[in-house]
PDB file of N, CA and C in Angstrom:
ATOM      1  N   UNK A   1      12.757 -12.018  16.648  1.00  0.00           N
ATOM      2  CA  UNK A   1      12.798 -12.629  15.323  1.00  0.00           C
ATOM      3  C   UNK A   1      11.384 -12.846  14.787  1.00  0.00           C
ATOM      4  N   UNK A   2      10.299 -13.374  15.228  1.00  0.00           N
ATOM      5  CA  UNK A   2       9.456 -13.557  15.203  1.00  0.00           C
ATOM      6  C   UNK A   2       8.254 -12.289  15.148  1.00  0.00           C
ATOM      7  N   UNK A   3       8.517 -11.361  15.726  1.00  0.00           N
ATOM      8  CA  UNK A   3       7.733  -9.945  15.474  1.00  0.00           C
ATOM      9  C   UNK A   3       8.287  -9.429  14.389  1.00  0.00           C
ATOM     10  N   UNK A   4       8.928  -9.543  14.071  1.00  0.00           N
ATOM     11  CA  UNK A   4      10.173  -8.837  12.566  1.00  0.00           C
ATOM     12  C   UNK A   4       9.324  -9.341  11.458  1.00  0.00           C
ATOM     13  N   UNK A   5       9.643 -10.874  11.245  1.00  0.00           N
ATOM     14  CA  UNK A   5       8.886 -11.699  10.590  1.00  0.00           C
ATOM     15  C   UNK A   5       7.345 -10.980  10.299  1.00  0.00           C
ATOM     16  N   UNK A   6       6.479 -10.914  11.702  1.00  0.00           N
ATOM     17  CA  UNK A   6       4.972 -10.757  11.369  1.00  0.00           C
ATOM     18  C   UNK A   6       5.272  -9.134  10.710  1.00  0.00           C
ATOM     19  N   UNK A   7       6.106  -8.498  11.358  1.00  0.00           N
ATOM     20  CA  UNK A   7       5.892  -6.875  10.833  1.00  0.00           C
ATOM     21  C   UNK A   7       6.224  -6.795   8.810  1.00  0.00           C
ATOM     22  N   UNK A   8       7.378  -7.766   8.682  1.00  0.00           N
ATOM     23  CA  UNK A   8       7.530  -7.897   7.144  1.00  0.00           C
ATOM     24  C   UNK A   8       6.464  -8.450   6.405  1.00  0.00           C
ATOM     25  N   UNK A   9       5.458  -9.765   6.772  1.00  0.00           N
ATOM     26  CA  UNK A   9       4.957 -10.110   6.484  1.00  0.00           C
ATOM     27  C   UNK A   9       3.421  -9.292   6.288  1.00  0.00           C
ATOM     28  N   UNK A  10       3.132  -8.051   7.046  1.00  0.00           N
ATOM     29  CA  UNK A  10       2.008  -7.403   7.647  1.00  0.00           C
ATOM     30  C   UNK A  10       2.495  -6.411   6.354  1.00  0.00           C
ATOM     31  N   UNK A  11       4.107  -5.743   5.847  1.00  0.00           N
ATOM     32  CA  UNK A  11       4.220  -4.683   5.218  1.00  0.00           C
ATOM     33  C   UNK A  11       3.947  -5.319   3.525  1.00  0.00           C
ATOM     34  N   UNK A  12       4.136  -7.032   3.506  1.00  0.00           N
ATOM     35  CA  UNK A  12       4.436  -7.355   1.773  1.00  0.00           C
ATOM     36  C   UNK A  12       3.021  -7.616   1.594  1.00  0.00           C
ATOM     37  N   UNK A  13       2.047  -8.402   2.891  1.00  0.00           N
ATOM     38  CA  UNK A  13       0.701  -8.331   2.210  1.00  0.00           C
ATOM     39  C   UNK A  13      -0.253  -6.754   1.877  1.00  0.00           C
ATOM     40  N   UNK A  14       0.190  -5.358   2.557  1.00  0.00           N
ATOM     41  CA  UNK A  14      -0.273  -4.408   2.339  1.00  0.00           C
ATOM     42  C   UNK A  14       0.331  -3.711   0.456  1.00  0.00           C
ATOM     43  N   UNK A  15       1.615  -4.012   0.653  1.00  0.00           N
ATOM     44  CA  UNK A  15       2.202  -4.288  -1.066  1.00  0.00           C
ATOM     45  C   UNK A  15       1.288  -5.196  -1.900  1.00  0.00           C
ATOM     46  N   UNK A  16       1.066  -5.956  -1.563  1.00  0.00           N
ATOM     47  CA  UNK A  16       0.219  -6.820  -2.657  1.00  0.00           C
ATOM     48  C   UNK A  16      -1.429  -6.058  -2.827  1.00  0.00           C
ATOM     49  N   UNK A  17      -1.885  -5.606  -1.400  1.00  0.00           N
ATOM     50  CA  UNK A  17      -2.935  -5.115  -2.029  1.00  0.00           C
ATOM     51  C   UNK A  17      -3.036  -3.809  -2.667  1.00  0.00           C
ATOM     52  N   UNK A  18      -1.921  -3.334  -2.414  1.00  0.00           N
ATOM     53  CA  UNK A  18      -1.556  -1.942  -3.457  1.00  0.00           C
ATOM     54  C   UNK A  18      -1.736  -2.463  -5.044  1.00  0.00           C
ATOM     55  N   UNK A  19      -0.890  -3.622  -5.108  1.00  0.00           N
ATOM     56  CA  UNK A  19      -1.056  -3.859  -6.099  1.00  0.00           C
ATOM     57  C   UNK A  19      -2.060  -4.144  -6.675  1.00  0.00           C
ATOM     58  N   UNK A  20      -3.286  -5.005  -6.069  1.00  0.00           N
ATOM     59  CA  UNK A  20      -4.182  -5.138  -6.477  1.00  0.00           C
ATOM     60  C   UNK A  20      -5.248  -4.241  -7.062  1.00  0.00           C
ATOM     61  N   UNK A  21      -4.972  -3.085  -6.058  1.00  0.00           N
ATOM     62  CA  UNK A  21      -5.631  -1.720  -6.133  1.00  0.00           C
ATOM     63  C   UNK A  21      -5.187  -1.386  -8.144  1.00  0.00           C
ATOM     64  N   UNK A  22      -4.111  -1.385  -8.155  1.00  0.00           N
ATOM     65  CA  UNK A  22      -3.309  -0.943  -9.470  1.00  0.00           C
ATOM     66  C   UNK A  22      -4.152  -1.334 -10.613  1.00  0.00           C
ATOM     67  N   UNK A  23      -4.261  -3.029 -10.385  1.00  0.00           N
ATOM     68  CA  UNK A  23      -4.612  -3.946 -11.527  1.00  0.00           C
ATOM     69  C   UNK A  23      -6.077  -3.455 -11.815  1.00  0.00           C
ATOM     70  N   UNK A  24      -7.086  -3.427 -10.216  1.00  0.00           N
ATOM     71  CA  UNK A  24      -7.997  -2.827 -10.520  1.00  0.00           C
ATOM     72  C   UNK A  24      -8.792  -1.320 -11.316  1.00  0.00           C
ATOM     73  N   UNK A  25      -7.711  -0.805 -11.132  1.00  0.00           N
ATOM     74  CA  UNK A  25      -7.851   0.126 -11.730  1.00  0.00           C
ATOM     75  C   UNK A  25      -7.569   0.285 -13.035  1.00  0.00           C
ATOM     76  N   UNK A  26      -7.048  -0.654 -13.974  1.00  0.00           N
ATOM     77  CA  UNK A  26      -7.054  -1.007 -15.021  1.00  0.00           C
ATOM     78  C   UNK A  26      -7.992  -1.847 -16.394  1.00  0.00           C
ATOM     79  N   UNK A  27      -8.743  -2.455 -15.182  1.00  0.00           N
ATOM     80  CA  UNK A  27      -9.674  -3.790 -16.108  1.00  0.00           C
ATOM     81  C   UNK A  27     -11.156  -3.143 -15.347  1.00  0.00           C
ATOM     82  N   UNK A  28     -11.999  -3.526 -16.153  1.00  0.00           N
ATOM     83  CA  UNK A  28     -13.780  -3.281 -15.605  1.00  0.00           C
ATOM     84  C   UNK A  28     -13.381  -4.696 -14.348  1.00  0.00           C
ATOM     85  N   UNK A  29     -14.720  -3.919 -13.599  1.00  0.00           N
ATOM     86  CA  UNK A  29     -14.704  -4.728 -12.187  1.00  0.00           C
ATOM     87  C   UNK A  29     -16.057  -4.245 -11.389  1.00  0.00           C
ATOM     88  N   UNK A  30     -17.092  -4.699 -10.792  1.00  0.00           N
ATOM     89  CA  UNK A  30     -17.544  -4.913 -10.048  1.00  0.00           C
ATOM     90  C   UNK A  30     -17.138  -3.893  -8.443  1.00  0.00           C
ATOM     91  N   UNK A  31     -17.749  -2.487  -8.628  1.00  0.00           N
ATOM     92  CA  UNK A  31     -17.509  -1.739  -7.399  1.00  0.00           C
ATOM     93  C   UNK A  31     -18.172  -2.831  -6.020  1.00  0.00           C
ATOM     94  N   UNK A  32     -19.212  -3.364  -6.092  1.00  0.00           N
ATOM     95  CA  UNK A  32     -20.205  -3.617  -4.876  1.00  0.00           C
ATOM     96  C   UNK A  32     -19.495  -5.501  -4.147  1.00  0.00           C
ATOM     97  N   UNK A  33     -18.737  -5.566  -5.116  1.00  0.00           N
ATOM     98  CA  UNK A  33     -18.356  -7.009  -5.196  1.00  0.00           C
ATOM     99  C   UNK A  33     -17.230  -7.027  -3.838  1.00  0.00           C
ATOM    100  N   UNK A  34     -17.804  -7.583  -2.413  1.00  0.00           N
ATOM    101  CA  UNK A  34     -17.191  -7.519  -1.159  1.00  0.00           C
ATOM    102  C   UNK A  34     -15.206  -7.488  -1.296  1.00  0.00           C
ATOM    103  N   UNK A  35     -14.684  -8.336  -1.947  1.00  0.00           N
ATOM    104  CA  UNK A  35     -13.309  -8.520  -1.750  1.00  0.00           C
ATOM    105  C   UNK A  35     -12.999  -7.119  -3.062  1.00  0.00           C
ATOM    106  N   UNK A  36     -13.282  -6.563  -3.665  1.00  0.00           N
ATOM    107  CA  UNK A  36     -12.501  -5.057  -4.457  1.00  0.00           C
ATOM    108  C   UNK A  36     -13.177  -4.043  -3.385  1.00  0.00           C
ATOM    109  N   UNK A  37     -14.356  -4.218  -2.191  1.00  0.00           N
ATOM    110  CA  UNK A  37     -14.877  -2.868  -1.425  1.00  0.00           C
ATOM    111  C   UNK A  37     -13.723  -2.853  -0.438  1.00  0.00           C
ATOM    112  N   UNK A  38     -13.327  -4.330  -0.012  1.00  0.00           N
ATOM    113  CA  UNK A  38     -12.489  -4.524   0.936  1.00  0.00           C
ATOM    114  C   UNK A  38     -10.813  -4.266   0.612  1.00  0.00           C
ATOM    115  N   UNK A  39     -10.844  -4.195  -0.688  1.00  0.00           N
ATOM    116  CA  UNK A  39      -9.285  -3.883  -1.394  1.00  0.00           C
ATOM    117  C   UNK A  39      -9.236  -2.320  -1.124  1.00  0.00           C
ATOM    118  N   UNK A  40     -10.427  -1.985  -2.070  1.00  0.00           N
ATOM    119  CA  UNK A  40     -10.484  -0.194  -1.569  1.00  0.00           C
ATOM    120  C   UNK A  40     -10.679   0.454  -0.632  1.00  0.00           C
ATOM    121  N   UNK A  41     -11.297  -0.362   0.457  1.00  0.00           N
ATOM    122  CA  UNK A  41     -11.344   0.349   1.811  1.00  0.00           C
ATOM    123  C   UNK A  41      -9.432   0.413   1.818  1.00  0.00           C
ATOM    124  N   UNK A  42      -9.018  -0.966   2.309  1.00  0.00           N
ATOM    125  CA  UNK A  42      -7.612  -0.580   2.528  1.00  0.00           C
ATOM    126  C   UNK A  42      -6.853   0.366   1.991  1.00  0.00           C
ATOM    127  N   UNK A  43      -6.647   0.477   0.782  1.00  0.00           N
ATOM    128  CA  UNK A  43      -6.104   1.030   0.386  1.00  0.00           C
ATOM    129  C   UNK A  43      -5.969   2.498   0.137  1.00  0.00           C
ATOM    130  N   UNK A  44      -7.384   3.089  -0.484  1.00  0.00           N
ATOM    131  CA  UNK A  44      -7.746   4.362  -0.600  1.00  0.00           C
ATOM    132  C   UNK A  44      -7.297   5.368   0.680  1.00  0.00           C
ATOM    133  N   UNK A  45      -7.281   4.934   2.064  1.00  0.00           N
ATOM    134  CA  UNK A  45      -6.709   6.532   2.757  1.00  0.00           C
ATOM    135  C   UNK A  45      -4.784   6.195   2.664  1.00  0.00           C
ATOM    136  N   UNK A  46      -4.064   5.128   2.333  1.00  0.00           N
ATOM    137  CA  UNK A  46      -2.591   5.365   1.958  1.00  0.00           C
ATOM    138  C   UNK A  46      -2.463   6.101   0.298  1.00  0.00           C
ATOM    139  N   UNK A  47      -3.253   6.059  -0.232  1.00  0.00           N
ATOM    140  CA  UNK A  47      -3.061   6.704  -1.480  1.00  0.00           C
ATOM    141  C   UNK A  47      -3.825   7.844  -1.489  1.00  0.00           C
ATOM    142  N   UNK A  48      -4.909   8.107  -0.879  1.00  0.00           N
ATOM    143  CA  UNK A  48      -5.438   9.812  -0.694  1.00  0.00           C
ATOM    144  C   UNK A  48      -4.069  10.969  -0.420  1.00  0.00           C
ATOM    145  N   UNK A  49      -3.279  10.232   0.704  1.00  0.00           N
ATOM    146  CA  UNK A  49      -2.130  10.699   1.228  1.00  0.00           C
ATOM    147  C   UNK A  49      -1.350  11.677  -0.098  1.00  0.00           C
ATOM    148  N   UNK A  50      -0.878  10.654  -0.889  1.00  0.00           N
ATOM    149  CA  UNK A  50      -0.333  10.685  -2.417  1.00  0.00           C
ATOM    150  C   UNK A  50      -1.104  12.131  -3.331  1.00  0.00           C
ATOM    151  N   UNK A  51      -1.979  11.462  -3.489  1.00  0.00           N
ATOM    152  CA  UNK A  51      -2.982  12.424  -4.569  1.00  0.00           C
ATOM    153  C   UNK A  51      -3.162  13.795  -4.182  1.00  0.00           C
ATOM    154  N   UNK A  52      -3.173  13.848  -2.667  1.00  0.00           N
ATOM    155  CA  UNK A  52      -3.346  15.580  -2.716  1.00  0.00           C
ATOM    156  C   UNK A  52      -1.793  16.289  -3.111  1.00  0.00           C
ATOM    157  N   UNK A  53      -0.618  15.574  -3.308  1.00  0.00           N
ATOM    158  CA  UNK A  53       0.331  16.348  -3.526  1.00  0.00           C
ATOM    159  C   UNK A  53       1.032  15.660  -5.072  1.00  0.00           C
ATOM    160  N   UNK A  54       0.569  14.514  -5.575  1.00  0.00           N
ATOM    161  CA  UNK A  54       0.818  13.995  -6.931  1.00  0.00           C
ATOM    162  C   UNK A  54      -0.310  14.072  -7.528  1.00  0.00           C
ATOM    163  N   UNK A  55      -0.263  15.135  -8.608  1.00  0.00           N
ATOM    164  CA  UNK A  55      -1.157  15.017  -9.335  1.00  0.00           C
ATOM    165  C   UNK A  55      -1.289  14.113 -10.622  1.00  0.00           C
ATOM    166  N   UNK A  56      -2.646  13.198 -11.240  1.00  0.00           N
ATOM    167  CA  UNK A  56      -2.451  12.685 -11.783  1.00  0.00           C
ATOM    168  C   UNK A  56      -1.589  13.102 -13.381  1.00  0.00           C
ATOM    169  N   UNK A  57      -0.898  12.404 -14.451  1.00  0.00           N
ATOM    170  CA  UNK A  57      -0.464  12.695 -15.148  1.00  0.00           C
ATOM    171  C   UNK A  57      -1.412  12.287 -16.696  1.00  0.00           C
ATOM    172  N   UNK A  58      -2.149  12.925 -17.212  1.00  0.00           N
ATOM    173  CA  UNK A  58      -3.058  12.970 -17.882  1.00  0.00           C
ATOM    174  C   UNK A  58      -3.966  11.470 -17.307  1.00  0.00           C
ATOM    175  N   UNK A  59      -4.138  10.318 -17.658  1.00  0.00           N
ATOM    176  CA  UNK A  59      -4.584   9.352 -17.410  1.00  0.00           C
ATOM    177  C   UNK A  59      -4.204   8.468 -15.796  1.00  0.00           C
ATOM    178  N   UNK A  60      -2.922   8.783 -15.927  1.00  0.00           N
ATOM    179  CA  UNK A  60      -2.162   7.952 -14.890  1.00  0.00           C
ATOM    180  C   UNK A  60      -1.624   8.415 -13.728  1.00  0.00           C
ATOM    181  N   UNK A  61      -2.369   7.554 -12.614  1.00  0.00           N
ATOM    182  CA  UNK A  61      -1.974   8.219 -11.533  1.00  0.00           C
ATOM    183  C   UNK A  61      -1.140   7.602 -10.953  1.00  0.00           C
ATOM    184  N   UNK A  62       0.036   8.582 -10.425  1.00  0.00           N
ATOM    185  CA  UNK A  62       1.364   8.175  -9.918  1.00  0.00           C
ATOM    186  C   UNK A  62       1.521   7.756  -8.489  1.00  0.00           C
ATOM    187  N   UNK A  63       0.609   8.435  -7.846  1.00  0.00           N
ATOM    188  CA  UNK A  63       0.624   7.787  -6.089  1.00  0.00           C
ATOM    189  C   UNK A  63       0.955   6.799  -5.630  1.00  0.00           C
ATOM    190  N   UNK A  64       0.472   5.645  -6.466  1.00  0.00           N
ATOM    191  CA  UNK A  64       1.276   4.068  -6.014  1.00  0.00           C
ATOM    192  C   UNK A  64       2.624   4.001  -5.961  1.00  0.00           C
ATOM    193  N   UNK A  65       3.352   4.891  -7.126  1.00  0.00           N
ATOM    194  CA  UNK A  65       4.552   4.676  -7.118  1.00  0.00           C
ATOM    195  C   UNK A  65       5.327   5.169  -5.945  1.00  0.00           C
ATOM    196  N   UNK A  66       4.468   6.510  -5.452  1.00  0.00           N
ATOM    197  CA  UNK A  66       4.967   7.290  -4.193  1.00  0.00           C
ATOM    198  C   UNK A  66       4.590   6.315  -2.773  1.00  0.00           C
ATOM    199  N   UNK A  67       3.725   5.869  -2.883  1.00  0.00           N
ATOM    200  CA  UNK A  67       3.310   5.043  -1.909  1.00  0.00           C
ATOM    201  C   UNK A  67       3.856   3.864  -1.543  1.00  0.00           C
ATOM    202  N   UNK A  68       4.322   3.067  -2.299  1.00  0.00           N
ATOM    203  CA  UNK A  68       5.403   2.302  -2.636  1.00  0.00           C
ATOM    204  C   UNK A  68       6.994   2.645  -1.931  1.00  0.00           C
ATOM    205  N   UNK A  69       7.301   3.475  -2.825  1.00  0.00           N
ATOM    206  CA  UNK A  69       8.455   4.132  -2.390  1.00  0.00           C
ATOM    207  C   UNK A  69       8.296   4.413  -0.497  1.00  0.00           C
ATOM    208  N   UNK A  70       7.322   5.035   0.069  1.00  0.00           N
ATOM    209  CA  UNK A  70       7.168   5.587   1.469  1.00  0.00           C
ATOM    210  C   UNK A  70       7.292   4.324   1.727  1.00  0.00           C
ATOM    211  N   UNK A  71       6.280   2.955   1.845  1.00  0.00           N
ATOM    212  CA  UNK A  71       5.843   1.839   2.230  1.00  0.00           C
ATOM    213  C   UNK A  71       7.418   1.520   2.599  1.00  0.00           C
ATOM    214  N   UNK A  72       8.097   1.181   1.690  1.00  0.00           N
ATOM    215  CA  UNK A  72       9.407   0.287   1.989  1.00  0.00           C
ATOM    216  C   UNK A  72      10.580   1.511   2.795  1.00  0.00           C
ATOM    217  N   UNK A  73      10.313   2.771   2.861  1.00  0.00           N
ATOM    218  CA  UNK A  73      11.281   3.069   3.634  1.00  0.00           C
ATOM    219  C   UNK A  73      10.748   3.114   5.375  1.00  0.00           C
ATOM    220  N   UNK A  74       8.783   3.138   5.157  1.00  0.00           N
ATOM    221  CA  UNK A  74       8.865   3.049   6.606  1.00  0.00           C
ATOM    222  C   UNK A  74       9.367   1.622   7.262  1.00  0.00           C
ATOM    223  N   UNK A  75       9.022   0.486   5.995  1.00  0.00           N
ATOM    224  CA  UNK A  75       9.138  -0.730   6.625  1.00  0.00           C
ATOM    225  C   UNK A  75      10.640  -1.037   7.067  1.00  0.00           C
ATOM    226  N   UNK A  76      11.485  -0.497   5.479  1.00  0.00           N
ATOM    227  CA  UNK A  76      13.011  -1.336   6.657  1.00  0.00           C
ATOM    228  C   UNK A  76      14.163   0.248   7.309  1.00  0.00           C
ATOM    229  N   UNK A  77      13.929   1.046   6.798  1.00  0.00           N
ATOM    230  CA  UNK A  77      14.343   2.148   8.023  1.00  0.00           C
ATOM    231  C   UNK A  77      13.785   2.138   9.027  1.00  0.00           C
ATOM    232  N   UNK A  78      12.389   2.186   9.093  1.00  0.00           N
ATOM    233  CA  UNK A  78      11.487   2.988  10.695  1.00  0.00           C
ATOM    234  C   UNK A  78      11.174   1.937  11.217  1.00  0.00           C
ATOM    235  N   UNK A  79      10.410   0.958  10.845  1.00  0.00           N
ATOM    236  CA  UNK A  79       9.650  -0.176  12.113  1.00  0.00           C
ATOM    237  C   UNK A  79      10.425  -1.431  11.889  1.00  0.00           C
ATOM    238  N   UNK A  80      11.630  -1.857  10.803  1.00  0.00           N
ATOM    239  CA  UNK A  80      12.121  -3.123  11.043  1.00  0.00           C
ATOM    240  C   UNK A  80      13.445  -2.681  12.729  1.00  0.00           C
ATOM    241  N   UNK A  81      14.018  -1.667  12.703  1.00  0.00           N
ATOM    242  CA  UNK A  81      15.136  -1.089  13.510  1.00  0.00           C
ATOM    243  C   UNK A  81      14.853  -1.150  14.974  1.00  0.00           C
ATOM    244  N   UNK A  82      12.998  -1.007  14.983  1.00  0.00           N
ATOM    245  CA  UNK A  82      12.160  -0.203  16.355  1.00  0.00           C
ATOM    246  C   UNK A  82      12.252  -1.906  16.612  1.00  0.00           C
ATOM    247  N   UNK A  83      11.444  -2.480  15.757  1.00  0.00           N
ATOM    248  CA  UNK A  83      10.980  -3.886  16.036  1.00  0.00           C
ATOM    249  C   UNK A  83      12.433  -4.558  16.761  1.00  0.00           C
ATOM    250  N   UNK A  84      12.959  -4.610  15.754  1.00  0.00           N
ATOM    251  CA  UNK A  84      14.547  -5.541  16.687  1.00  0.00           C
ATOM    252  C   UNK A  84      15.227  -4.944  18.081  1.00  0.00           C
ATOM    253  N   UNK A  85      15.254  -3.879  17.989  1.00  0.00           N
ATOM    254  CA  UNK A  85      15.751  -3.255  19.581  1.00  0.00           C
ATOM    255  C   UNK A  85      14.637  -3.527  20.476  1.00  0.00           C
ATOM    256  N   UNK A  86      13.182  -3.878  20.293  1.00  0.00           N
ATOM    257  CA  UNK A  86      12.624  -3.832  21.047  1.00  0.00           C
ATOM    258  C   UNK A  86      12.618  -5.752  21.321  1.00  0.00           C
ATOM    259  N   UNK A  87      12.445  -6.510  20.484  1.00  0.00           N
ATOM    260  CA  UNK A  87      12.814  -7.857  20.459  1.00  0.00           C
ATOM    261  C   UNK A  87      13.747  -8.183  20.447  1.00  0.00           C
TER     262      UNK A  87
END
């Protein structure tokens, strides 16, 4: 119960910084500024993934949405199923 918990909790804070990634990419921001280097470290190799096979759509790039989509089927198909048989 308790590994389930940390594994959901480990998949909604990596969602949030997707999101953050999103917002950033919307508003001026500060590349050198430690907590957006540390947003983009995370984030940038799950969405590289994306981009070599979604290309952007004139302005807007769709990868989050694909990334998103992957995120929640690895979380409750693949590692919530592994996690409980194994706990």
């Amino acid at each position: 119960m308790f590994a389930e918990k940390v594994v959901n909790v480990a998949f909604e804070v990596y969602k949030f910084i997707l999101i953050a990634r999103i917002i950033l990419s919307f508003i001026r921001h500060n590349p050198h500024n430690p907590v957006i280097k540390f947003i983009y470290e995370l984030s940038e190799p799950f969405l590289a993934i994306f981009r070599r096979f979604i290309p952007p759509v004139g302005m807007i790039d769709l990868s989050p949405i694909a990334a998103f989509i992957v995120l929640s089927i690895i979380q409750y198909w693949i590692v919530l199923p592994i996690v409980r048989d194994i706990f």
